[in-house]
C-alpha atoms as a PDB file:
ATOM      1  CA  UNK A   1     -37.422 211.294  -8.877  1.00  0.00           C
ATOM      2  CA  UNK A   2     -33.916 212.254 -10.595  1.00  0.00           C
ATOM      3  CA  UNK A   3     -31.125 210.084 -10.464  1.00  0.00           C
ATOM      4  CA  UNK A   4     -27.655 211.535 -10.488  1.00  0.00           C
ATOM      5  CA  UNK A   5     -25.755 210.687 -13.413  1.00  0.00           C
ATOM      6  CA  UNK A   6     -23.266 207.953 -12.131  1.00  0.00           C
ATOM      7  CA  UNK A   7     -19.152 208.236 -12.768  1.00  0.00           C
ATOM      8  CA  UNK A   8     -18.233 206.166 -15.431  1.00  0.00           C
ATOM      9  CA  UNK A   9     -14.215 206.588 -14.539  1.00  0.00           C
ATOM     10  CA  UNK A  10     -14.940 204.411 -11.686  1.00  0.00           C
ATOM     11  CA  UNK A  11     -16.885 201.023 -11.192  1.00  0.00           C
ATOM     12  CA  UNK A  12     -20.589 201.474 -10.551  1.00  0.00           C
ATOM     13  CA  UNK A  13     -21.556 201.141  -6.924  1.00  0.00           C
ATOM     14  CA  UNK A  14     -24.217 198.768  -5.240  1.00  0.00           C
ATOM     15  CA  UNK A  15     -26.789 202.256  -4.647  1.00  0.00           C
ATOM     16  CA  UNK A  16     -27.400 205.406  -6.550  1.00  0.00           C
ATOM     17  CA  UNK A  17     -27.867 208.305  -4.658  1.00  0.00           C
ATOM     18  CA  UNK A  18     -31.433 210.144  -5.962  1.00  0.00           C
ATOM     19  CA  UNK A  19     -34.141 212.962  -5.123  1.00  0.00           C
ATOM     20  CA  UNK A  20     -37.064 212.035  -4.196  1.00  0.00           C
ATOM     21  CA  UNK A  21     -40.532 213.847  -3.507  1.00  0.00           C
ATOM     22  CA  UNK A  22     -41.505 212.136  -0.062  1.00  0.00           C
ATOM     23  CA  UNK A  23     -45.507 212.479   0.654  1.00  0.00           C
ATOM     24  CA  UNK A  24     -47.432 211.160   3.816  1.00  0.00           C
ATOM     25  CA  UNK A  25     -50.401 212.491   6.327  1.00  0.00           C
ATOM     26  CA  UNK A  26     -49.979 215.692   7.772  1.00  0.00           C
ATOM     27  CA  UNK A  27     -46.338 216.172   5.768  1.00  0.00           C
ATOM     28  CA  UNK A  28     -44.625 216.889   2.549  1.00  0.00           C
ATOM     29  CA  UNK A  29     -40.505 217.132   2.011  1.00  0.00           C
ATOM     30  CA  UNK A  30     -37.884 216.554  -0.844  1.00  0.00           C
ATOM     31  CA  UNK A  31     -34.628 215.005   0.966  1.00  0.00           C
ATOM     32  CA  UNK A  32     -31.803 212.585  -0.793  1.00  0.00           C
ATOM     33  CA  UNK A  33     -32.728 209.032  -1.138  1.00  0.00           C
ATOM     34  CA  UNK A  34     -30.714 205.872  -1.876  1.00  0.00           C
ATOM     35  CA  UNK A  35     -32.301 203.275  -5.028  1.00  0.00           C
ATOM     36  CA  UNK A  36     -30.206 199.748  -5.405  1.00  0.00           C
ATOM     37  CA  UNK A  37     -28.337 199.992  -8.749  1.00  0.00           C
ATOM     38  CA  UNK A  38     -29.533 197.768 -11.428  1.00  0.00           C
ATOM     39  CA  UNK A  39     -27.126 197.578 -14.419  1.00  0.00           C
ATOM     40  CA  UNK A  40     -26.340 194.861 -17.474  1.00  0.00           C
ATOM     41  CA  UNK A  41     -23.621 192.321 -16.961  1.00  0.00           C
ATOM     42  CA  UNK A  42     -22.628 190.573 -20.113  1.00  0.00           C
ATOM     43  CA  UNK A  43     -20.792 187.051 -19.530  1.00  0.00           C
ATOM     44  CA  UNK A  44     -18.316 185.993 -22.034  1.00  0.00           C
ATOM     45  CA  UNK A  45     -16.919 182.604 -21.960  1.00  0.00           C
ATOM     46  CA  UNK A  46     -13.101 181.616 -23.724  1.00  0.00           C
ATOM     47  CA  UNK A  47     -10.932 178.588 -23.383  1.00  0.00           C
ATOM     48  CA  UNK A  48      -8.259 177.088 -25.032  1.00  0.00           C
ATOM     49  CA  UNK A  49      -8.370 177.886 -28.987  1.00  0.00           C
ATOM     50  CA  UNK A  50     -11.711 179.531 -28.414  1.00  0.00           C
ATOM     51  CA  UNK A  51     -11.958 183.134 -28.820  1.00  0.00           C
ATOM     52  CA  UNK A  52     -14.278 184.865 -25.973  1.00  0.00           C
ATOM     53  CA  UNK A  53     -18.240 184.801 -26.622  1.00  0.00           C
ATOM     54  CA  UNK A  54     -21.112 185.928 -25.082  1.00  0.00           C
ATOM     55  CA  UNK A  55     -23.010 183.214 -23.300  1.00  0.00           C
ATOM     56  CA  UNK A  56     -25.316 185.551 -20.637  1.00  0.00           C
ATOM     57  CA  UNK A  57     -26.492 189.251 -20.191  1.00  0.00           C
ATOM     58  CA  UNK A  58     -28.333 189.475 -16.938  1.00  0.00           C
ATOM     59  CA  UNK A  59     -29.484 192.570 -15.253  1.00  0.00           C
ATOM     60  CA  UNK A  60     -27.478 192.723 -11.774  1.00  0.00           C
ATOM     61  CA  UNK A  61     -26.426 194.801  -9.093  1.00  0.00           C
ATOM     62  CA  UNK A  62     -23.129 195.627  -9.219  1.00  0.00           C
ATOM     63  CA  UNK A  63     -20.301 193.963  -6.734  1.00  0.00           C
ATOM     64  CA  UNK A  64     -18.799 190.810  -6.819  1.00  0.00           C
ATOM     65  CA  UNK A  65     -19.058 190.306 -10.957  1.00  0.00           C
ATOM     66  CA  UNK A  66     -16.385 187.752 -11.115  1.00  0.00           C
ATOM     67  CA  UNK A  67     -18.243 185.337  -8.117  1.00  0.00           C
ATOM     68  CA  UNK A  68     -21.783 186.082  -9.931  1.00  0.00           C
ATOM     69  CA  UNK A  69     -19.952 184.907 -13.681  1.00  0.00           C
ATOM     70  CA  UNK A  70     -18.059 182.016 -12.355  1.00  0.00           C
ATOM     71  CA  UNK A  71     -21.314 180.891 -10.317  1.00  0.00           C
ATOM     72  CA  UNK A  72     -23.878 181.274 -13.092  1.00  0.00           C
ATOM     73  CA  UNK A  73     -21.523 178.972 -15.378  1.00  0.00           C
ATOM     74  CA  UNK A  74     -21.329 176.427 -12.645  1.00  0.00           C
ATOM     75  CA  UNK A  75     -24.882 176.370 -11.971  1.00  0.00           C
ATOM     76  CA  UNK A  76     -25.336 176.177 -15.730  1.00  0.00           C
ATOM     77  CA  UNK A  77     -23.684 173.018 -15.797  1.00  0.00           C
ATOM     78  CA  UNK A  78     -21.019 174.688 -18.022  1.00  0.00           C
ATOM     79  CA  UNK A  79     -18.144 174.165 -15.936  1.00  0.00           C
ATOM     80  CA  UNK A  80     -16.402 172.403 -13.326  1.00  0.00           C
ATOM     81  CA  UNK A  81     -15.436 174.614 -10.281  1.00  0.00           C
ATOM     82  CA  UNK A  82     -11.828 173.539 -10.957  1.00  0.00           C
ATOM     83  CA  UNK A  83     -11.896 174.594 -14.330  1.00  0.00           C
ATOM     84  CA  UNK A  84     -12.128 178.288 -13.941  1.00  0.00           C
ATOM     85  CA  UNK A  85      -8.835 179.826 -14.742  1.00  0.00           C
ATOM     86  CA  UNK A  86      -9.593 182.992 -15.019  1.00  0.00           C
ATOM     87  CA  UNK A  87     -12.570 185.998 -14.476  1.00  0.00           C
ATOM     88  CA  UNK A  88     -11.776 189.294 -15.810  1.00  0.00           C
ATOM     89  CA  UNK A  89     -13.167 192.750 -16.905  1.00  0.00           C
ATOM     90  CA  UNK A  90     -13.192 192.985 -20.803  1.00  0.00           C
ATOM     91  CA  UNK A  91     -11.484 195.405 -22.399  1.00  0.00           C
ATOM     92  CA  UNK A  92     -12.176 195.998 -25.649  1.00  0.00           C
ATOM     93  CA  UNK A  93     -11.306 199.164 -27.202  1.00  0.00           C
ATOM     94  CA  UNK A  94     -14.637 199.194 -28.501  1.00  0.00           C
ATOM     95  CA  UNK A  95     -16.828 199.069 -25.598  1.00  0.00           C
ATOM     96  CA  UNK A  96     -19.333 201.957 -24.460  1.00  0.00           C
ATOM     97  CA  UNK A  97     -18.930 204.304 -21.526  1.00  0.00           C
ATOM     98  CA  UNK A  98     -22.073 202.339 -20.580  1.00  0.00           C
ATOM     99  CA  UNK A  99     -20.293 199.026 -21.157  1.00  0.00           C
ATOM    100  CA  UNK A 100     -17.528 199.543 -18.896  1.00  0.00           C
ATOM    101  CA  UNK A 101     -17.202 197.106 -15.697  1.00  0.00           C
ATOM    102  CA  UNK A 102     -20.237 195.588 -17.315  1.00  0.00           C
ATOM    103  CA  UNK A 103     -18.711 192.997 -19.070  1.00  0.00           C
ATOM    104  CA  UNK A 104     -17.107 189.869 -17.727  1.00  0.00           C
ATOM    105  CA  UNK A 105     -14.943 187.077 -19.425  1.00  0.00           C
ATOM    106  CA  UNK A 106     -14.169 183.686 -17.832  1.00  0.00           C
ATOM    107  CA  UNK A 107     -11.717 181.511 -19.035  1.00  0.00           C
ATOM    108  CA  UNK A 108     -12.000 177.990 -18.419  1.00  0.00           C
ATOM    109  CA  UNK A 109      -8.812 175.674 -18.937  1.00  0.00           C
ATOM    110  CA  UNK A 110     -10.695 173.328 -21.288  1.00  0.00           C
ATOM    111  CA  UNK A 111     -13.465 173.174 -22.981  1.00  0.00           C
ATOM    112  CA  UNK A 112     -16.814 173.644 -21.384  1.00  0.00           C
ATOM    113  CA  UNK A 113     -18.696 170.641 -20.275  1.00  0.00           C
ATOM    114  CA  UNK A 114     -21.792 171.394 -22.634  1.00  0.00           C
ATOM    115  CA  UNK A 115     -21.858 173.494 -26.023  1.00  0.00           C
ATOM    116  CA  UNK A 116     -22.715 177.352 -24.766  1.00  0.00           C
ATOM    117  CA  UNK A 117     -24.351 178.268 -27.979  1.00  0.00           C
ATOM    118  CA  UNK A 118     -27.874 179.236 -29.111  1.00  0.00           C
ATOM    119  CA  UNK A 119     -29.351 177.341 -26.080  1.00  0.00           C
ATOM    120  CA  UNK A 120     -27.423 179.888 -23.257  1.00  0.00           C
ATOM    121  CA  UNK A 121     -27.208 182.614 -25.985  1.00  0.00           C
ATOM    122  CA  UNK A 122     -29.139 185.503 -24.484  1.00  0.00           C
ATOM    123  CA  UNK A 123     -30.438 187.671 -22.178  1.00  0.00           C
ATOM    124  CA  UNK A 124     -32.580 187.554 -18.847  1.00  0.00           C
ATOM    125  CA  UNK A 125     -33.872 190.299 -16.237  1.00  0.00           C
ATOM    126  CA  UNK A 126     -33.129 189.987 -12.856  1.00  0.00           C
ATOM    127  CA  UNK A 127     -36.488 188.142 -11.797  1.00  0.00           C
ATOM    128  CA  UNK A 128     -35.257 184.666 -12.575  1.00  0.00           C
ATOM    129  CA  UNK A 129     -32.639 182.536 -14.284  1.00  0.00           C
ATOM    130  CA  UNK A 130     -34.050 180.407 -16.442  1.00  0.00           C
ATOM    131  CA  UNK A 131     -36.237 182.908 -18.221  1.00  0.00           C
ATOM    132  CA  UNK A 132     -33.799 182.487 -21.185  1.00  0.00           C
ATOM    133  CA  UNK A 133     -34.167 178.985 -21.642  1.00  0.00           C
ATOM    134  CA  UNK A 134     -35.086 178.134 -25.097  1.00  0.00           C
ATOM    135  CA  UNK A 135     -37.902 175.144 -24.056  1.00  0.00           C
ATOM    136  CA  UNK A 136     -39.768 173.442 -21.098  1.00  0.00           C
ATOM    137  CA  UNK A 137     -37.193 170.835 -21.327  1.00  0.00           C
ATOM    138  CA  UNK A 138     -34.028 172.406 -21.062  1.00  0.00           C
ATOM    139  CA  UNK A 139     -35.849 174.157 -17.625  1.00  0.00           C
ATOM    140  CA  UNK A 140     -36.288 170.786 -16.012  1.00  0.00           C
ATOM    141  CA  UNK A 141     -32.934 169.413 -17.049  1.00  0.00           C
ATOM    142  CA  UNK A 142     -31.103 170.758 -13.797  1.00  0.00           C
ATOM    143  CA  UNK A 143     -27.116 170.020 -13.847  1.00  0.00           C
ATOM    144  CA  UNK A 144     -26.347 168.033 -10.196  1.00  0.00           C
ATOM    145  CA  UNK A 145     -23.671 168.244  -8.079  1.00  0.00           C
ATOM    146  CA  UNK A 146     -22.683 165.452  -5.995  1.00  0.00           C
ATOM    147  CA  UNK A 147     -25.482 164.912  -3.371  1.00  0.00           C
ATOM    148  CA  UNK A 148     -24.040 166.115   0.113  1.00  0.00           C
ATOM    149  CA  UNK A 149     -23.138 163.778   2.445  1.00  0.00           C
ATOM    150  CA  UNK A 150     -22.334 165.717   5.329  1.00  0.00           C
ATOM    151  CA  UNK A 151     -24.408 166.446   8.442  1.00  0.00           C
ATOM    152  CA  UNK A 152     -27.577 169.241   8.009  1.00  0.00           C
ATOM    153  CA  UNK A 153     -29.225 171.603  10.303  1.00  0.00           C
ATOM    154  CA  UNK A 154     -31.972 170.921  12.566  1.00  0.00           C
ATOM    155  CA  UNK A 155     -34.785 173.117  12.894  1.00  0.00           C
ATOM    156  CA  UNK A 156     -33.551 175.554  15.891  1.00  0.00           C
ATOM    157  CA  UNK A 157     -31.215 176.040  13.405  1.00  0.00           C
ATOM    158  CA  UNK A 158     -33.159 176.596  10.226  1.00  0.00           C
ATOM    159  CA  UNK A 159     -35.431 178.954  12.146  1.00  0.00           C
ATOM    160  CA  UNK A 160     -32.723 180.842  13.068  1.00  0.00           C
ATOM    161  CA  UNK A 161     -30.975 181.534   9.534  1.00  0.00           C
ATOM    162  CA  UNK A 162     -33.206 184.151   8.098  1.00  0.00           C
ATOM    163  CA  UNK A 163     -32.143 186.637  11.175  1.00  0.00           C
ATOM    164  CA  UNK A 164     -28.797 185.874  10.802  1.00  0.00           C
ATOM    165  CA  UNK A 165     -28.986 186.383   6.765  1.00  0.00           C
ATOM    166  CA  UNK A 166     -30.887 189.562   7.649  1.00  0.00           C
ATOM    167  CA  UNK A 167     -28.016 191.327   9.751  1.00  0.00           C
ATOM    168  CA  UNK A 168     -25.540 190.621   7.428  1.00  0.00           C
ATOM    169  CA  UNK A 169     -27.605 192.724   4.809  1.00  0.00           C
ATOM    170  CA  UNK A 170     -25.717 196.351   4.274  1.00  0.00           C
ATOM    171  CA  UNK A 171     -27.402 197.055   0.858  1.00  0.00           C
ATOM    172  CA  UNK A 172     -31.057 196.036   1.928  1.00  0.00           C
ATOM    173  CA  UNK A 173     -30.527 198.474   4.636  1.00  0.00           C
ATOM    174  CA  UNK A 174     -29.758 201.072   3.013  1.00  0.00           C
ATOM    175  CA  UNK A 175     -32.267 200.546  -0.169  1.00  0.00           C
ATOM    176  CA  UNK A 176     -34.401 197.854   0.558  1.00  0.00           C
ATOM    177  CA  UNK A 177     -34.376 196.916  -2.912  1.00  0.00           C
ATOM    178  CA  UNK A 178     -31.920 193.333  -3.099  1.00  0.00           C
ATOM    179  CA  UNK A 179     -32.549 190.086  -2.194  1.00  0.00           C
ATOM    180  CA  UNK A 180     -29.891 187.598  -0.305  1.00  0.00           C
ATOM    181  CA  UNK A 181     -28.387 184.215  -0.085  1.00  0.00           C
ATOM    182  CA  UNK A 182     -26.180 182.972   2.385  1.00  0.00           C
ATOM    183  CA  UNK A 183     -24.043 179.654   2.690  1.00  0.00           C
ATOM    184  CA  UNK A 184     -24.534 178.307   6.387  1.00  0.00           C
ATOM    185  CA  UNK A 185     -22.683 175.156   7.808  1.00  0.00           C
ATOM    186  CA  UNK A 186     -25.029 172.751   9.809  1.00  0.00           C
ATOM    187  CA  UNK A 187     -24.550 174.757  13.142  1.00  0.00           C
ATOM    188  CA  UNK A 188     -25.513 178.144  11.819  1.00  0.00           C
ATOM    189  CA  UNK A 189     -22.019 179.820  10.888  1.00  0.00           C
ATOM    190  CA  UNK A 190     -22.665 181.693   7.742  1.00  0.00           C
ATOM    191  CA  UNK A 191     -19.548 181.403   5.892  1.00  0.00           C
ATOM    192  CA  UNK A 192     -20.736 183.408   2.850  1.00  0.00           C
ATOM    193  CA  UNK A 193     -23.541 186.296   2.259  1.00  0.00           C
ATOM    194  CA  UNK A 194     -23.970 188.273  -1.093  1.00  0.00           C
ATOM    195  CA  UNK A 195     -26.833 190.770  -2.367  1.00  0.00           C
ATOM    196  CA  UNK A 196     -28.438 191.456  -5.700  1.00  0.00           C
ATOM    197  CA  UNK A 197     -31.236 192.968  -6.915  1.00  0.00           C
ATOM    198  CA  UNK A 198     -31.906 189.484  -8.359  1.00  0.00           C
ATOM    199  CA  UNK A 199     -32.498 186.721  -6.098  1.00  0.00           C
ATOM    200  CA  UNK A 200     -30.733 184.167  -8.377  1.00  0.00           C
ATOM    201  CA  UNK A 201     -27.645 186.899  -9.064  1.00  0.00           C
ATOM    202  CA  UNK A 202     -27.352 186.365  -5.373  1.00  0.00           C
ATOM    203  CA  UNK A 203     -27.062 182.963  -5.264  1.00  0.00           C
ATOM    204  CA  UNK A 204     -24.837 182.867  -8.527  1.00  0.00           C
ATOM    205  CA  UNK A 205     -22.359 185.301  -6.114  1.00  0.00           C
ATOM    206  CA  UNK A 206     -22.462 182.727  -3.349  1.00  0.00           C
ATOM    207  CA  UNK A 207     -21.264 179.752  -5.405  1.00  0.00           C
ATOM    208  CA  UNK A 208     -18.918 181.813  -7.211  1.00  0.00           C
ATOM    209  CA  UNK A 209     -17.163 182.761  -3.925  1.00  0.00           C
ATOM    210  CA  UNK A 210     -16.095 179.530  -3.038  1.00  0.00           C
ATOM    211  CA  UNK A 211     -15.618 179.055  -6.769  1.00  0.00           C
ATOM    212  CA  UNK A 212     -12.721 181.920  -6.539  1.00  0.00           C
ATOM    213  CA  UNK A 213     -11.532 180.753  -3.236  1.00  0.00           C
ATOM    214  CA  UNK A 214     -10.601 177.260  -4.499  1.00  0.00           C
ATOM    215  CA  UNK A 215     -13.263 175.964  -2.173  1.00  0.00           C
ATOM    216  CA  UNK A 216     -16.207 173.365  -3.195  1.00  0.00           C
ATOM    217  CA  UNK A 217     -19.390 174.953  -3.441  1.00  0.00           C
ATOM    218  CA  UNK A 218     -21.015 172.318  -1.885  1.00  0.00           C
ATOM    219  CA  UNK A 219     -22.075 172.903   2.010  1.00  0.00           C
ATOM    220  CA  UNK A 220     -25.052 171.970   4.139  1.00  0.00           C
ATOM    221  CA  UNK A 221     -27.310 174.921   3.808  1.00  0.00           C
ATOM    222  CA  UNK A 222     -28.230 177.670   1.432  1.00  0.00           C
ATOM    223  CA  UNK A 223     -30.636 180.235   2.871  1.00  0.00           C
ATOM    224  CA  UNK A 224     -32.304 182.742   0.822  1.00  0.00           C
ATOM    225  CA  UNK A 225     -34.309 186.199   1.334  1.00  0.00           C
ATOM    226  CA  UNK A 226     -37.335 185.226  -0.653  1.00  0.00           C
ATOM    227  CA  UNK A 227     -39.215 182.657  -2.161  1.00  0.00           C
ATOM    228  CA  UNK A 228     -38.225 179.022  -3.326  1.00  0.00           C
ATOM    229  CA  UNK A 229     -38.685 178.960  -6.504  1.00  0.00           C
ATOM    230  CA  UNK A 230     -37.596 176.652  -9.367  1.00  0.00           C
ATOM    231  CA  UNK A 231     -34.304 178.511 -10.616  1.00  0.00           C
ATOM    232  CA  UNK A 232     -32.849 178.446  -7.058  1.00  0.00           C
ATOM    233  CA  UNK A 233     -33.471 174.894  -6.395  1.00  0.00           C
ATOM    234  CA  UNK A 234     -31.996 174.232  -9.315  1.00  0.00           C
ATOM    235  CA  UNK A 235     -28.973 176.088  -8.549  1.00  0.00           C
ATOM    236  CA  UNK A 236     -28.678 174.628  -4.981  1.00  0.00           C
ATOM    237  CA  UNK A 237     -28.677 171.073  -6.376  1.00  0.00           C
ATOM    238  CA  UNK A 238     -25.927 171.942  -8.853  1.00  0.00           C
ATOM    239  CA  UNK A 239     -24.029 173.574  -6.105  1.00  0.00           C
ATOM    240  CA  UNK A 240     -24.599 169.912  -4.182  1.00  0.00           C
ATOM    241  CA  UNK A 241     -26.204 171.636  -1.615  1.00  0.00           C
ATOM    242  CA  UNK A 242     -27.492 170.033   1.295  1.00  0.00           C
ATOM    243  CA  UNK A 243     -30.427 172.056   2.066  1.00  0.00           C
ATOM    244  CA  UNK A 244     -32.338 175.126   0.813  1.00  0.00           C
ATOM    245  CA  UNK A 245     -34.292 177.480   3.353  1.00  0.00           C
ATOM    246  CA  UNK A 246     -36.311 180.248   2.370  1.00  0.00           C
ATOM    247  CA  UNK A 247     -38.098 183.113   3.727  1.00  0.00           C
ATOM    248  CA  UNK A 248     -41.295 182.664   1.423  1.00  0.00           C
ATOM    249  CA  UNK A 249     -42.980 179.849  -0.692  1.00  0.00           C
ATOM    250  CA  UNK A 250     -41.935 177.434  -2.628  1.00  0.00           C
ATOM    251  CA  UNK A 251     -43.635 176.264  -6.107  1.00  0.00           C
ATOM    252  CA  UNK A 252     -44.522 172.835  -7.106  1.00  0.00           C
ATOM    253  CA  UNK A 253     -41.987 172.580  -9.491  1.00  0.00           C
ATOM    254  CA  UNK A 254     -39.025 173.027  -6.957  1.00  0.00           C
ATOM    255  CA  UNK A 255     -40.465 170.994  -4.288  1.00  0.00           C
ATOM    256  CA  UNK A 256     -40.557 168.395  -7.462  1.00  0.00           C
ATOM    257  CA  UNK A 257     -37.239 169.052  -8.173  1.00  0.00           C
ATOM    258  CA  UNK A 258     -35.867 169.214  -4.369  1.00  0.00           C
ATOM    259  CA  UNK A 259     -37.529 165.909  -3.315  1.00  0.00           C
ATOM    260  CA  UNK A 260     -36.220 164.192  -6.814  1.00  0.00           C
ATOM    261  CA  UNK A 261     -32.412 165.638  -6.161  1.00  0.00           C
ATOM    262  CA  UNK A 262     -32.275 164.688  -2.348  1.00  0.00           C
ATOM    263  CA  UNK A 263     -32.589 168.260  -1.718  1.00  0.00           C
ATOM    264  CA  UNK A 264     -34.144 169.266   1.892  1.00  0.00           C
ATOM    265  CA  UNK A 265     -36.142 172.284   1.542  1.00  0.00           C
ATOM    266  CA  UNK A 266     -37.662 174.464   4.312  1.00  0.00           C
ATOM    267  CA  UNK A 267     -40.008 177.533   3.241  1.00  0.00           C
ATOM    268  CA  UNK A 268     -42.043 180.332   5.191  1.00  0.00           C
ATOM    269  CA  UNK A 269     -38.379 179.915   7.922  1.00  0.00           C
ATOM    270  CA  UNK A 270     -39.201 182.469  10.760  1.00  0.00           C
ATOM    271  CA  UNK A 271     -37.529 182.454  14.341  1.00  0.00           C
ATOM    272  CA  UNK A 272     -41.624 180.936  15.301  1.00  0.00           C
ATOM    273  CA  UNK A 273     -41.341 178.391  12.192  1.00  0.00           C
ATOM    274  CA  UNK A 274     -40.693 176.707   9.741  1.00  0.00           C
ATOM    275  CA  UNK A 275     -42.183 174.240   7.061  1.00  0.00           C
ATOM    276  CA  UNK A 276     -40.318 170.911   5.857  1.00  0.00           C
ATOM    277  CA  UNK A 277     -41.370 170.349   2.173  1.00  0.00           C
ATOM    278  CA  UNK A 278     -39.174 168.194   0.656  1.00  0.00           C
END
């Protein structure tokens, strides 16, 4: 497989075009393929007499950079959604070819609700995002939004998310390599959908949309591609979330954490079923 060298005068792209060497019974062909991109995104974080600093490099597919930055802080418990004043593109004279629409500042309009330093100070993959978490302890100690008050779906509803999530999913069609989270009201509307290559980039997007649009993060349903797992519980009850259903599993630590934050969480959601966990 060869991957064609991507333009660096223009923002990276959500796919890569590639050759690949296709093999199955009774054939054998070369043809052009499609692979999800997967690129670096540092996050620096400024505000007032603060010069910018890195606080996050995640891997990430590329799209919606500002929503995924402002997100990941809010889910971080680093900032208030009304405190972003700012996402941009750094532009340093000194950045890389290879660092170009890869790095991100946000600048908050005060200081940040907990000290970014050594503790938030370094880099994760795209499987999860608390990976860079510097103990046990600082895993478990989820930031919380304020526990939604507002009406949630009910399980016609829920079982009906995941197809709706899956038809609003361009890049998964086309690569079948990202993951997706979409906001849903309590009747089904999806109001917001974003792709990654990492499930919690995805969810970072989400929150970071209403973020950007002045809107609270907050609303009765998050639905997710994949599994429950810890990190997106986590980010669900920052975002105040009312509920959290997901295509796969959860783990024992996020039902923990769901049931403890007032969080109703659905896993293995089909149009057939669905299982209440928390």
């Amino acid at each position: 497989m060869t991957l064609l060298p991507p333009d660096r005068a223009r923002r990276p792209g959500p796919t890569v075009r590639t050759r690949v060497h296709e093999l199955a019974a009774g054939s054998d062909r070369q043809r052009e393929d499609r692979v999800v991109t997967e690129e670096p995104l540092e996050i620096r974080l400024a505000w007032p007499g603060a010069p910018a600093r890195r606080v996050w490099v995640t891997m990430r597919t590329p799209g919606h950079d500002f929503e995924l930055a402002a997100g990941w802080l809010v889910h971080e418990g680093l900032a208030a959604p009304a405190s972003v004043h700012g996402v941009a593109y750094c532009t340093d004279a000194a950045l890389t070819p290879e660092q170009q629409f890869n790095v991100v500042t946000v600048t908050l309009d005060r200081p940040p609700l907990r000290d970014p330093g050594h503790r938030h100070d370094g880099a994760g993959s795209s499987a999860c995002g608390v990976c860079g978490k510097d103990s046990v302890a600082a895993s478990l100690d989820a930031p919380r939004g304020p526990r939604w008050v507002g009406p949630l779906p009910d399980p016609e509803v829920v079982r009906s998310l995941p197809g709706l999530l899956r038809a609003e999913q361009p890049v998964f069609a086309r690569t079948g390599g990202v993951h997706a989270a979409g906001l849903a009201t309590a009747d089904g509307c999806l109001v917001v959908v974003r792709e990654d290559v990492g499930r919690h980039n995805a969810v970072d997007k989400v929150t970071g949309a209403r973020v950007l649009s002045g809107t609270a993060p907050a609303e009765a349903c998050l639905v997710v591609s994949g599994r429950a797992g810890f990190e997106l519980v986590q980010k669900a009850v920052a975002a105040g979330t009312g509920s959290l259903v997901a295509v796969g599993a959860p783990t024992s630590l996020s039902v923990r954490l769901a049931a403890d934050a007032g969080l109703v969480l659905y896993g293995f959601t089909s149009a057939d079923r669905c299982v209440r966990f928390a």
